[in-house]
C-alpha atoms as a PDB file:
ATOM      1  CA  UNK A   1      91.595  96.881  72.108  1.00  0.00           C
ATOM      2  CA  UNK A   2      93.603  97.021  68.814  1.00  0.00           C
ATOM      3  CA  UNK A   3      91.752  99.605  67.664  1.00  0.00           C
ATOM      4  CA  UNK A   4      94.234 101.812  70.199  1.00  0.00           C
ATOM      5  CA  UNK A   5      97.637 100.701  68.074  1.00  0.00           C
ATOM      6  CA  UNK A   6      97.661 103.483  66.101  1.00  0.00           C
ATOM      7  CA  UNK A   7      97.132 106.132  68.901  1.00  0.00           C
ATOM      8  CA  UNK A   8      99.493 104.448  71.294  1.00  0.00           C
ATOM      9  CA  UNK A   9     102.190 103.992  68.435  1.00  0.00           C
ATOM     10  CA  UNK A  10     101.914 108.384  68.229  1.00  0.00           C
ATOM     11  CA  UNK A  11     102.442 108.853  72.045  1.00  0.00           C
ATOM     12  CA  UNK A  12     104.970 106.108  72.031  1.00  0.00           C
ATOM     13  CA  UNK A  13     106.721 106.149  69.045  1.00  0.00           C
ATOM     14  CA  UNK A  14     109.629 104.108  69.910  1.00  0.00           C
ATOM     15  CA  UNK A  15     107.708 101.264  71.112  1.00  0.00           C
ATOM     16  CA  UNK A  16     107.553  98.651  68.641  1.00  0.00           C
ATOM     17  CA  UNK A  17     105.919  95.817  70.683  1.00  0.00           C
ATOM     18  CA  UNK A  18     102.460  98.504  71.697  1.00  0.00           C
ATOM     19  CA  UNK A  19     100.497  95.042  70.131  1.00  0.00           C
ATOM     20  CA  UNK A  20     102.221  91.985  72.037  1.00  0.00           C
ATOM     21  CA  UNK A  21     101.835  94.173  75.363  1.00  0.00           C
ATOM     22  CA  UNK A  22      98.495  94.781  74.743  1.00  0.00           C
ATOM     23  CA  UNK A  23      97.696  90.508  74.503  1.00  0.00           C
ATOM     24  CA  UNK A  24      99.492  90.288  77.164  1.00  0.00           C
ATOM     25  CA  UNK A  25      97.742  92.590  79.874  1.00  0.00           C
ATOM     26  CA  UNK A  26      94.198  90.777  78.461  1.00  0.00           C
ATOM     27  CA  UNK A  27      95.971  87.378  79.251  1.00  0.00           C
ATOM     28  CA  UNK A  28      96.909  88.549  82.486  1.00  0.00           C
ATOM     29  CA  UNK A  29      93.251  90.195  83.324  1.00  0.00           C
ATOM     30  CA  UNK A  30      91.950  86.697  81.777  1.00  0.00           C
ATOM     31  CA  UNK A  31      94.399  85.080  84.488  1.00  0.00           C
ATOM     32  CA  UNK A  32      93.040  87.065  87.442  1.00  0.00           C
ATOM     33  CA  UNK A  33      88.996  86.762  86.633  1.00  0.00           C
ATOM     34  CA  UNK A  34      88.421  89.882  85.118  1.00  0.00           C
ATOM     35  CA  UNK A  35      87.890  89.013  81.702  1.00  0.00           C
ATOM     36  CA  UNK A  36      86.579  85.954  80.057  1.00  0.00           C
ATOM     37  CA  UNK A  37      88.445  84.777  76.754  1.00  0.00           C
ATOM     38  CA  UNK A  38      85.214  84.062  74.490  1.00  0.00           C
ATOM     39  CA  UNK A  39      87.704  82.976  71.357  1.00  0.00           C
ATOM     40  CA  UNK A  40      88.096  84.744  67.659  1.00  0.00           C
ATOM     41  CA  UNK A  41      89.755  87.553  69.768  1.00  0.00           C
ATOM     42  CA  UNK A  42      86.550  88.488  71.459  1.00  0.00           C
ATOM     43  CA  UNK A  43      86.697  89.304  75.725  1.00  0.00           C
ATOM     44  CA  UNK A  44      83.861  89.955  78.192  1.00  0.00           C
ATOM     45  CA  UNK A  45      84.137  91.710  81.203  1.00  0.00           C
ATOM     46  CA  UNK A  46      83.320  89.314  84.446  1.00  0.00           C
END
């Protein structure tokens, strides 16, 4: 999902936190049982 920093950063230039929001919607869809947190930054979809 980092791979989209860069992209988001251009259509959201003044967002300087486009990282920390991303970890936190995959800890939240961890949370819920939509993801499963496999460790070393890896997910899989449930």
């Amino acid at each position: 999902m980092y791979n989209f920093v860069d992209e988001l950063q251009l259509k959201h230039p003044t967002n300087k936190h486009i990282q920390d929001k991303i970890r936190q919607q995959l800890q939240f869809l961890r949370d819920i049982g939509i993801i499963e947190f496999k460790g070393n930054g890896n997910y899989r979809k449930i």
